[in-house]
N, C-alpha and C. Protein backbone atom coordinates (compact mmCIF):
# COMPACT_ATOMS: atom_id res chain seq x y z
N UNK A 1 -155.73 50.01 1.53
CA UNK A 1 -155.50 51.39 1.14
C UNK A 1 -156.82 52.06 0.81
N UNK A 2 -156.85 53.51 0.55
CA UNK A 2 -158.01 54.25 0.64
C UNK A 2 -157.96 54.91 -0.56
N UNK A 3 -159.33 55.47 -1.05
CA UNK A 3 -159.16 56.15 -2.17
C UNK A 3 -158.15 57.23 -1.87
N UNK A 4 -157.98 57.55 -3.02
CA UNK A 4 -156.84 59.09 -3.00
C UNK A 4 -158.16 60.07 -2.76
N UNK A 5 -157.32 61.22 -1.59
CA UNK A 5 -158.47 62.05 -1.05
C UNK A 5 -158.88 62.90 -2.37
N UNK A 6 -158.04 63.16 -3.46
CA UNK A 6 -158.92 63.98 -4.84
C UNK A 6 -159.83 62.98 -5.22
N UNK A 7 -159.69 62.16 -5.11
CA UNK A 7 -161.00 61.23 -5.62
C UNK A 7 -162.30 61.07 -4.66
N UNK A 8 -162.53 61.78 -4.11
CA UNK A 8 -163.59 61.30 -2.98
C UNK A 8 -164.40 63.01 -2.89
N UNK A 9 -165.38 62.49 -2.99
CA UNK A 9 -166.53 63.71 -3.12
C UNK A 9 -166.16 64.95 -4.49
N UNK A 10 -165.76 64.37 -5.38
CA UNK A 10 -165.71 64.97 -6.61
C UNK A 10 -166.22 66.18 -6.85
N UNK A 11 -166.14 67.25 -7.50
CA UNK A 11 -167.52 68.18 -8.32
C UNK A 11 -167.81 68.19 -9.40
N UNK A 12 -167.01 66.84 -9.82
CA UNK A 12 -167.69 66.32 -11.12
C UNK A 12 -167.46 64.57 -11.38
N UNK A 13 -167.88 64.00 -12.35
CA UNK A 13 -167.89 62.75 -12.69
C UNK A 13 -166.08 62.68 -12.97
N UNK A 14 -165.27 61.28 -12.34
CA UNK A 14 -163.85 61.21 -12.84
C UNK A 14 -164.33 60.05 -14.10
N UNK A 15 -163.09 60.56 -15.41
CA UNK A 15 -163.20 59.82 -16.58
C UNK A 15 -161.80 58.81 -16.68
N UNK A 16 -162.21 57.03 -16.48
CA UNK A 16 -161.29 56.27 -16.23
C UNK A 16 -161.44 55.47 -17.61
N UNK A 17 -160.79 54.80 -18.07
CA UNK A 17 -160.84 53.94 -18.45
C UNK A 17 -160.41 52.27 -18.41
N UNK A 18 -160.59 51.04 -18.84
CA UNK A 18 -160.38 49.71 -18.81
C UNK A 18 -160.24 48.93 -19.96
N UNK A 19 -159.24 47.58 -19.94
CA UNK A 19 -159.59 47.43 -21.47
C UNK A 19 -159.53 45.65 -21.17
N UNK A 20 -160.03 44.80 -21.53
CA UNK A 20 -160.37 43.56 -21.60
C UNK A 20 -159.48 42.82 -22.89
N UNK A 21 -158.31 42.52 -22.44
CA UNK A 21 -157.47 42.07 -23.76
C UNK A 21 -157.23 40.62 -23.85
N UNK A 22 -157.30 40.45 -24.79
CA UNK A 22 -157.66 38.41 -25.08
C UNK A 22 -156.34 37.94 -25.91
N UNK A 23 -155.76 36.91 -24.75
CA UNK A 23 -154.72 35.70 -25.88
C UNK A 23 -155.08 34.93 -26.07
N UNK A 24 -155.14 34.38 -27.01
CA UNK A 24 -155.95 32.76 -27.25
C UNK A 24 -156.60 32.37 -26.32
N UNK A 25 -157.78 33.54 -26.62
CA UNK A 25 -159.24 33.17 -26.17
C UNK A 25 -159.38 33.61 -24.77
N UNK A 26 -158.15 33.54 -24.27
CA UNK A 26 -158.37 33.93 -22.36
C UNK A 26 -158.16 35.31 -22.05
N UNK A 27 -159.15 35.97 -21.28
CA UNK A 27 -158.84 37.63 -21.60
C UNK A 27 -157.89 37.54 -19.59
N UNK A 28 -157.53 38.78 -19.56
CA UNK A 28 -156.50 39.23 -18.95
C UNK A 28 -157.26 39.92 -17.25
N UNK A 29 -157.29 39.27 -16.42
CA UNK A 29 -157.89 40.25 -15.29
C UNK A 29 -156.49 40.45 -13.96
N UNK A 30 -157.17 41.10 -13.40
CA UNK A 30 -156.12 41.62 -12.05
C UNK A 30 -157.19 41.64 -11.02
N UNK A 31 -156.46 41.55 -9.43
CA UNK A 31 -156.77 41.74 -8.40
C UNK A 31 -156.33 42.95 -8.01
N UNK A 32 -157.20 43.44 -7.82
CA UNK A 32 -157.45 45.18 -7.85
C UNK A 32 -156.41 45.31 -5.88
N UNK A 33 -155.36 46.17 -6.43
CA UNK A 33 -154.59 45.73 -4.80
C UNK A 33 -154.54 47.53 -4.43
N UNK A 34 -156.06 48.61 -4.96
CA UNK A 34 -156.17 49.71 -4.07
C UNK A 34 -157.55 49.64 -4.34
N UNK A 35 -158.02 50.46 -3.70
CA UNK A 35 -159.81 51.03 -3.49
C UNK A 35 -160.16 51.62 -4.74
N UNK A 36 -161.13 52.12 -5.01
CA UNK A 36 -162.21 50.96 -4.68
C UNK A 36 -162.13 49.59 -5.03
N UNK A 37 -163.05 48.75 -4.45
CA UNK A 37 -162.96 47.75 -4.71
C UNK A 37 -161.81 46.76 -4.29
N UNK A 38 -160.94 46.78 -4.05
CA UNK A 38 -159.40 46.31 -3.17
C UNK A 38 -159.33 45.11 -2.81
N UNK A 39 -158.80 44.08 -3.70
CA UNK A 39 -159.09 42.65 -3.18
C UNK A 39 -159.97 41.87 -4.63
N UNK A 40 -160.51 42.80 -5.29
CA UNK A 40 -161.43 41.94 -6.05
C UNK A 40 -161.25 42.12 -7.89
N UNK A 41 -161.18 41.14 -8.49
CA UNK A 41 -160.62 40.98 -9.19
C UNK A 41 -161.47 41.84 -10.94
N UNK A 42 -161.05 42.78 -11.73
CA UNK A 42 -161.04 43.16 -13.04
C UNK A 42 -160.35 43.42 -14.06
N UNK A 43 -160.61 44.54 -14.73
CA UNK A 43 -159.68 44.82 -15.65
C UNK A 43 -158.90 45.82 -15.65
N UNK A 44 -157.79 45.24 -16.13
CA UNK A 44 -156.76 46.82 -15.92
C UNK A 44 -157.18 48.24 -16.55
N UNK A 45 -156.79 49.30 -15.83
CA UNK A 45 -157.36 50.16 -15.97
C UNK A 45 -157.13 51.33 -15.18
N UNK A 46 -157.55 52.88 -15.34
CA UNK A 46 -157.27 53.60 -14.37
C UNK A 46 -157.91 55.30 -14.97
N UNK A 47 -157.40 56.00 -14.37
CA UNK A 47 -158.26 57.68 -14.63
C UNK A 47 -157.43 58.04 -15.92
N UNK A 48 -158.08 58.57 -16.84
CA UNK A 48 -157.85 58.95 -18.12
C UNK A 48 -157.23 60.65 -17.90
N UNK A 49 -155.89 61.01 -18.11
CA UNK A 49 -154.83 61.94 -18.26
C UNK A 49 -155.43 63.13 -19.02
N UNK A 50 -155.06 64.09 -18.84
CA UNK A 50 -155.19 64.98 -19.62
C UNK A 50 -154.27 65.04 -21.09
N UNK A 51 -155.49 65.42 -21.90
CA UNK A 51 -154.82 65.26 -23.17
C UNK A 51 -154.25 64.03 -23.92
N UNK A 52 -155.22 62.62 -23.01
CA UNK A 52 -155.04 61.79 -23.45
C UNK A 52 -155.98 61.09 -24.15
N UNK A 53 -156.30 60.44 -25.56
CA UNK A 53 -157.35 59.86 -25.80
C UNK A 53 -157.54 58.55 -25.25
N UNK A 54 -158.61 57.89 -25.15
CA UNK A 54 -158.93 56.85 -24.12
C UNK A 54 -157.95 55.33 -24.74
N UNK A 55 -158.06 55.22 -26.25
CA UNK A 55 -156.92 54.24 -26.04
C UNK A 55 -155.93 54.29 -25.77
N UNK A 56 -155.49 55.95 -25.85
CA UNK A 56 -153.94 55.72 -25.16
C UNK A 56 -154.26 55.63 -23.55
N UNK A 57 -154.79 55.84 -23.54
CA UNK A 57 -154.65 55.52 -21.38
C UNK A 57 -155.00 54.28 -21.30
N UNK A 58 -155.83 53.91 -21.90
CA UNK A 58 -156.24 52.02 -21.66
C UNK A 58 -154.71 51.28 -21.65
N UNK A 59 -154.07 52.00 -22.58
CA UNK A 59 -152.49 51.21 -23.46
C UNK A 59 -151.96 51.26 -22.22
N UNK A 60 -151.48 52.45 -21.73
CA UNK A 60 -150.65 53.00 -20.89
C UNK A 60 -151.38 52.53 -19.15
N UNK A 61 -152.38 52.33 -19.45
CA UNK A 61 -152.82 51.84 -17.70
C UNK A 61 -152.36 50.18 -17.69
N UNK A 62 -152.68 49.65 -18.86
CA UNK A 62 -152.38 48.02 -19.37
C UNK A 62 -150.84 47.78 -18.67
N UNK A 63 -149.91 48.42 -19.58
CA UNK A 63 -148.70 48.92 -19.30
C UNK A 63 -148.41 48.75 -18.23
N UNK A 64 -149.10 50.04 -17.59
CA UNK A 64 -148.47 50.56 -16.19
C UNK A 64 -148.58 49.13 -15.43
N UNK A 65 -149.94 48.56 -15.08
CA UNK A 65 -149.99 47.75 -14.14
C UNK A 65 -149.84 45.99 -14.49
N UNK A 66 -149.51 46.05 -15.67
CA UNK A 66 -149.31 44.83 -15.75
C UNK A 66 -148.20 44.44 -16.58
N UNK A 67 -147.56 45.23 -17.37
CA UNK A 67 -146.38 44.81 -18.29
C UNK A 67 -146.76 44.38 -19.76
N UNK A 68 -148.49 44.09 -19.81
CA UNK A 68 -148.62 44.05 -21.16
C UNK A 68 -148.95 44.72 -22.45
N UNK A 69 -148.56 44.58 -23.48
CA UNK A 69 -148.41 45.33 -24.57
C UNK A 69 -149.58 44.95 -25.81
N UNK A 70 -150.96 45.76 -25.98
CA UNK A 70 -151.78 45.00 -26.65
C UNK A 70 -152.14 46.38 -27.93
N UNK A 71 -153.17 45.68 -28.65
CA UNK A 71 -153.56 46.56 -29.89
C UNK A 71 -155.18 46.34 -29.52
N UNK A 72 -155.49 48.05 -29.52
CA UNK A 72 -156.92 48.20 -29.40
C UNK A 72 -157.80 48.01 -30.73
N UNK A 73 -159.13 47.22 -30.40
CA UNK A 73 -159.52 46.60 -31.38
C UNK A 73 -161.02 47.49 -31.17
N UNK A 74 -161.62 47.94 -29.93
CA UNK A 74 -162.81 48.87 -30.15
C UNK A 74 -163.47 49.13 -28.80
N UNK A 75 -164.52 49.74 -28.94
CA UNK A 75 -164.98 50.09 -27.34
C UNK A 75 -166.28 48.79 -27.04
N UNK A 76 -165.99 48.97 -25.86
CA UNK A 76 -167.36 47.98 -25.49
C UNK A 76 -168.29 48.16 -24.37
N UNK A 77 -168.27 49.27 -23.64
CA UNK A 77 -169.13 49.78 -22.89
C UNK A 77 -168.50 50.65 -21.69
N UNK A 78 -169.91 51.12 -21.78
CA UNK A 78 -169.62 52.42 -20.36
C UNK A 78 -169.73 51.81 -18.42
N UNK A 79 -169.56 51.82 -17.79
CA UNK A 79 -169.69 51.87 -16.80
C UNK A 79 -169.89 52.91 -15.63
N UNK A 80 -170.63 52.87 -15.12
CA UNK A 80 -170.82 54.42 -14.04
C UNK A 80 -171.14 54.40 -12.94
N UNK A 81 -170.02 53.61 -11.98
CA UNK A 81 -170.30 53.71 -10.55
C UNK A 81 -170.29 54.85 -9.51
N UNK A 82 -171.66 54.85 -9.04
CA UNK A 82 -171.25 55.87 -8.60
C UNK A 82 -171.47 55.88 -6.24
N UNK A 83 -170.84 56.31 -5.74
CA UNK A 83 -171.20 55.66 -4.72
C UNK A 83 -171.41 56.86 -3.96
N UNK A 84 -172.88 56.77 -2.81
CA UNK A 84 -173.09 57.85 -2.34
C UNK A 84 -173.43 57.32 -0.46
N UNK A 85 -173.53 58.61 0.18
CA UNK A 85 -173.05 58.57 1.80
C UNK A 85 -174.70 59.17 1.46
N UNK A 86 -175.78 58.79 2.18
CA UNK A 86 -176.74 59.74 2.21
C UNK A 86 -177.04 60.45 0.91
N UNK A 87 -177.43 61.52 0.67
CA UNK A 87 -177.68 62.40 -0.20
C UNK A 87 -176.25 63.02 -1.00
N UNK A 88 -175.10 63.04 -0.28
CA UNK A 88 -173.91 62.98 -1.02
C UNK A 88 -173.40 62.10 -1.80
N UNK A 89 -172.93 62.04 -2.99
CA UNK A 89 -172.14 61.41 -3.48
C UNK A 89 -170.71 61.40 -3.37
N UNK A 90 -170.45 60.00 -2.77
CA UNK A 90 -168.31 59.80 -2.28
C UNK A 90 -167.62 59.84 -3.26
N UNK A 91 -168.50 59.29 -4.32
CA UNK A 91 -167.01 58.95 -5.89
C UNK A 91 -168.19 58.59 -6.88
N UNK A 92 -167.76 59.27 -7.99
CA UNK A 92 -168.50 59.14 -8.93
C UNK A 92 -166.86 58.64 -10.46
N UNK A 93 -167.49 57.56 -10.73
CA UNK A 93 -166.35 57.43 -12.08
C UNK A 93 -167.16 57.04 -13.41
N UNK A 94 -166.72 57.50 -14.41
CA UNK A 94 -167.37 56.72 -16.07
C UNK A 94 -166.16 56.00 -16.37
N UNK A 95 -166.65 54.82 -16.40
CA UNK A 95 -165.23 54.15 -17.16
C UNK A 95 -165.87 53.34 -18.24
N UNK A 96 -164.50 54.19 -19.28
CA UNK A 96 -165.12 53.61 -20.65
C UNK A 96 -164.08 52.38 -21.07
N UNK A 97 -164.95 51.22 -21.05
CA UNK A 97 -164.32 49.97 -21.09
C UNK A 97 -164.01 49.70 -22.69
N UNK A 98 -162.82 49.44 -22.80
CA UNK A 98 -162.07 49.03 -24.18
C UNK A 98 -161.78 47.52 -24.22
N UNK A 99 -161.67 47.41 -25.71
CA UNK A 99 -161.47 45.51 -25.97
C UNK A 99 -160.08 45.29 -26.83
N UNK A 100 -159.19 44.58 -26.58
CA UNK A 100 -157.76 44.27 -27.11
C UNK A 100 -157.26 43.50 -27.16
N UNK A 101 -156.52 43.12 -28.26
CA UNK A 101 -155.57 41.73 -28.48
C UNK A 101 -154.11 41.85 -28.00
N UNK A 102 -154.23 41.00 -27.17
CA UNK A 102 -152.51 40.86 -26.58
C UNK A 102 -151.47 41.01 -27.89
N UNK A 103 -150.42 41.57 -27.45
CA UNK A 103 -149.01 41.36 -28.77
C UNK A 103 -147.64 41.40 -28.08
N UNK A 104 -147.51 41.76 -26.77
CA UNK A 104 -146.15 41.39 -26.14
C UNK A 104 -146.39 41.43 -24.91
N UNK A 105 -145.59 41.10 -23.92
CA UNK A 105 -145.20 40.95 -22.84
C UNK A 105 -145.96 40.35 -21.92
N UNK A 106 -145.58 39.68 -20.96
CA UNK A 106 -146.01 38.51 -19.56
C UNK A 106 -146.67 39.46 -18.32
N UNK A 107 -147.61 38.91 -18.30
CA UNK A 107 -148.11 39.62 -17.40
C UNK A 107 -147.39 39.76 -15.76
N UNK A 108 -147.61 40.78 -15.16
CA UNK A 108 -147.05 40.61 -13.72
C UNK A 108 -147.64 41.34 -12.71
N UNK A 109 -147.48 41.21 -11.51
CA UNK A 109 -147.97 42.49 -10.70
C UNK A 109 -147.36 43.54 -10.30
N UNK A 110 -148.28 44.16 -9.39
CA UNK A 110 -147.81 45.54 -9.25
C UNK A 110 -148.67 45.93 -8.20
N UNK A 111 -148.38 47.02 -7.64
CA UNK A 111 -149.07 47.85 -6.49
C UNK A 111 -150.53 47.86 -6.72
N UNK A 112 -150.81 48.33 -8.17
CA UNK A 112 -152.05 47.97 -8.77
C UNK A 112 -152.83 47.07 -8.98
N UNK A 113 -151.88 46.23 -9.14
CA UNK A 113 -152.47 43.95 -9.32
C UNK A 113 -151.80 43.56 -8.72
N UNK A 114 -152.37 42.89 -7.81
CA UNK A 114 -151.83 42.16 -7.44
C UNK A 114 -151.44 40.89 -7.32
N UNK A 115 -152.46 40.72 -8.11
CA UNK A 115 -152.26 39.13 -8.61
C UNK A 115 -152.96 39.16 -10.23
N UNK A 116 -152.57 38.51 -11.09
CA UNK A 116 -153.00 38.41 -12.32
C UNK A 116 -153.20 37.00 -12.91
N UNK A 117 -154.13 37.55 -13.90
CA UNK A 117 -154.47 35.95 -15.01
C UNK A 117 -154.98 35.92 -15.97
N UNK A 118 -154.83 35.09 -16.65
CA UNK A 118 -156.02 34.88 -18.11
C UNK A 118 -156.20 33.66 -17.65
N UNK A 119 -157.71 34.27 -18.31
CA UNK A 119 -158.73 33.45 -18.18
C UNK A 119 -160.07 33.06 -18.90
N UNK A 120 -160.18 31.61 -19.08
CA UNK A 120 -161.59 31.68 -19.99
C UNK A 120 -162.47 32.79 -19.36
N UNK A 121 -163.85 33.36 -20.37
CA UNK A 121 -164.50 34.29 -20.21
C UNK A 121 -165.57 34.19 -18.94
N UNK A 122 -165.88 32.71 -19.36
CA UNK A 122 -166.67 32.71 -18.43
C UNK A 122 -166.64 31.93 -16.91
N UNK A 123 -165.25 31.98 -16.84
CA UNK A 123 -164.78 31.68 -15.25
C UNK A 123 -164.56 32.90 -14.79
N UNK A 124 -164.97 34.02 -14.66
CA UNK A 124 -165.14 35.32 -14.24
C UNK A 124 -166.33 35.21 -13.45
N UNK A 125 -167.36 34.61 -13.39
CA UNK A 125 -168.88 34.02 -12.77
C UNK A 125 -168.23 33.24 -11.34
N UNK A 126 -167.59 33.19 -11.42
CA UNK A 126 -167.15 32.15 -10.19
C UNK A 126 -165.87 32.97 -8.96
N UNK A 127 -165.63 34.27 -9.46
CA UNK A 127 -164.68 35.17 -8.92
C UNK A 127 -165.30 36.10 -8.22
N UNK A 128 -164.55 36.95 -7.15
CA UNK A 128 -164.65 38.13 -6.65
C UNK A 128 -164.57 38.94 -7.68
N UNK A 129 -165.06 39.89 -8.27
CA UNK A 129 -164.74 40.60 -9.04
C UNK A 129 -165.70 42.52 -8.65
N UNK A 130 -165.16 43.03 -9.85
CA UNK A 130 -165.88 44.10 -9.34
C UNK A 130 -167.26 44.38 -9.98
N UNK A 131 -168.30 45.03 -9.88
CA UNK A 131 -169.62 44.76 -10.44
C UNK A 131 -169.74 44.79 -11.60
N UNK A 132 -170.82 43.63 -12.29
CA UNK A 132 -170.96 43.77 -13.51
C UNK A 132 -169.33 43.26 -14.51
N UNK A 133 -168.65 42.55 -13.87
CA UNK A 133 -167.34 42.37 -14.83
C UNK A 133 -167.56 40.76 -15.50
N UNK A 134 -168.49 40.16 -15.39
CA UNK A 134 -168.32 38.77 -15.82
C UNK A 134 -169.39 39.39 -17.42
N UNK A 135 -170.44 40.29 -17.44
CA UNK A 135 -170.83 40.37 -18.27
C UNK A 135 -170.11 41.61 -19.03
N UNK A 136 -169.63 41.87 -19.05
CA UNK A 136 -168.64 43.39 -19.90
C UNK A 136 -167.53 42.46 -20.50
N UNK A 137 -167.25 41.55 -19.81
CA UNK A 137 -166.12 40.32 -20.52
C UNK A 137 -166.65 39.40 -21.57
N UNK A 138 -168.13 39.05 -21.17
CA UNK A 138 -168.70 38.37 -21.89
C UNK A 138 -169.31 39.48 -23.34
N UNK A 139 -169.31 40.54 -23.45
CA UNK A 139 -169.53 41.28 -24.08
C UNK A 139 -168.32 41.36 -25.29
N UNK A 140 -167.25 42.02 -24.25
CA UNK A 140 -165.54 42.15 -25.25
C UNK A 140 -165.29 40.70 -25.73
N UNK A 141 -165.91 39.72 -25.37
CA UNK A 141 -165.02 38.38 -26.03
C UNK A 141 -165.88 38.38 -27.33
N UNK A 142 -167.33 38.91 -27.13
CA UNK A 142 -168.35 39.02 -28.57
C UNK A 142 -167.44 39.66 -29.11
N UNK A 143 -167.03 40.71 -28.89
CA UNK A 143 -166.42 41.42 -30.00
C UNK A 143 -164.76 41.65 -30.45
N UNK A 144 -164.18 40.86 -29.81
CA UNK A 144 -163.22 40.34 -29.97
C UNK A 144 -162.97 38.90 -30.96
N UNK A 145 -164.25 38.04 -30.97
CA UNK A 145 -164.77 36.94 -31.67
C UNK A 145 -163.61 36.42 -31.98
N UNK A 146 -163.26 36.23 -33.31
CA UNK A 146 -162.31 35.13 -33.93
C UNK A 146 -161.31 35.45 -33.93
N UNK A 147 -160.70 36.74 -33.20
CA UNK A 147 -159.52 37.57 -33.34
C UNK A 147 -159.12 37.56 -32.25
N UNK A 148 -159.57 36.85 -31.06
CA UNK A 148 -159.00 36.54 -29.93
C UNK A 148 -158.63 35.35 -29.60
């Protein structure tokens, strides 16, 4: 599948967010099953709503694509891919990555994941994933520490 055509050549930066949520110790990733990236495995996540603050869309993207139900514990970094054709830029996103403790429900897939897992932090080094996700995990599990 392809980006959604509003997403492609922007006239401004899109504001997404992600959130890295830990059950005993193993945080939560997906196989990303649309573009960008399509096939390769992060964190749930998606474009931040109007009139929504970023943990509620982290909650609600968690939700949407995976069935799980967590409590946001804090932010843990920005991300800003941005991808360009020549002198144009195709897609520009900020995604502000959030950190969370699981509290209900089994993970599953969806159009969005397509495959899911927890997983120690640092078997993310050994995955397809999308850029920079083995260290943003290794980051949220710092700060997730003894509470994950």
């Amino acid at each position: 599948m392809s980006e959604s055509a509003d997403r492609l050549y922007p006239p401004r930066p899109i504001l997404c967010v992600s959130i890295a949520v830990f059950r005993a110790g193993r945080v939560l990733i997906a196989k990303r099953g649309r573009a960008p990236f399509a096939g390769a495995f992060s964190l749930p996540g998606g474009v931040v709503e109007i009139g929504e603050l970023l943990d509620e869309a982290a909650l609600r993207e968690l939700r949407e694509e995976t069935g799980v139900e967590a409590a946001v514990l804090g932010f843990n970094d920005f991300l800003q891919p941005i991808e360009r054709i020549g002198a144009e830029v195709r897609s520009h996103y900020v995604i502000a990555s959030m950190v969370g403790l699981w509290r209900a429900g089994e993970a599953r897939t969806s159009a969005e994941a397509t495959e899911v897992r927890w997983v120690e932090p640092e078997e993310t080094v050994a995955l397809t994933t999308t850029p920079g996700l083995p260290a943003l995990v290794r980051r949220a599990a710092e700060i997730a520490g003894g509470r994950a």
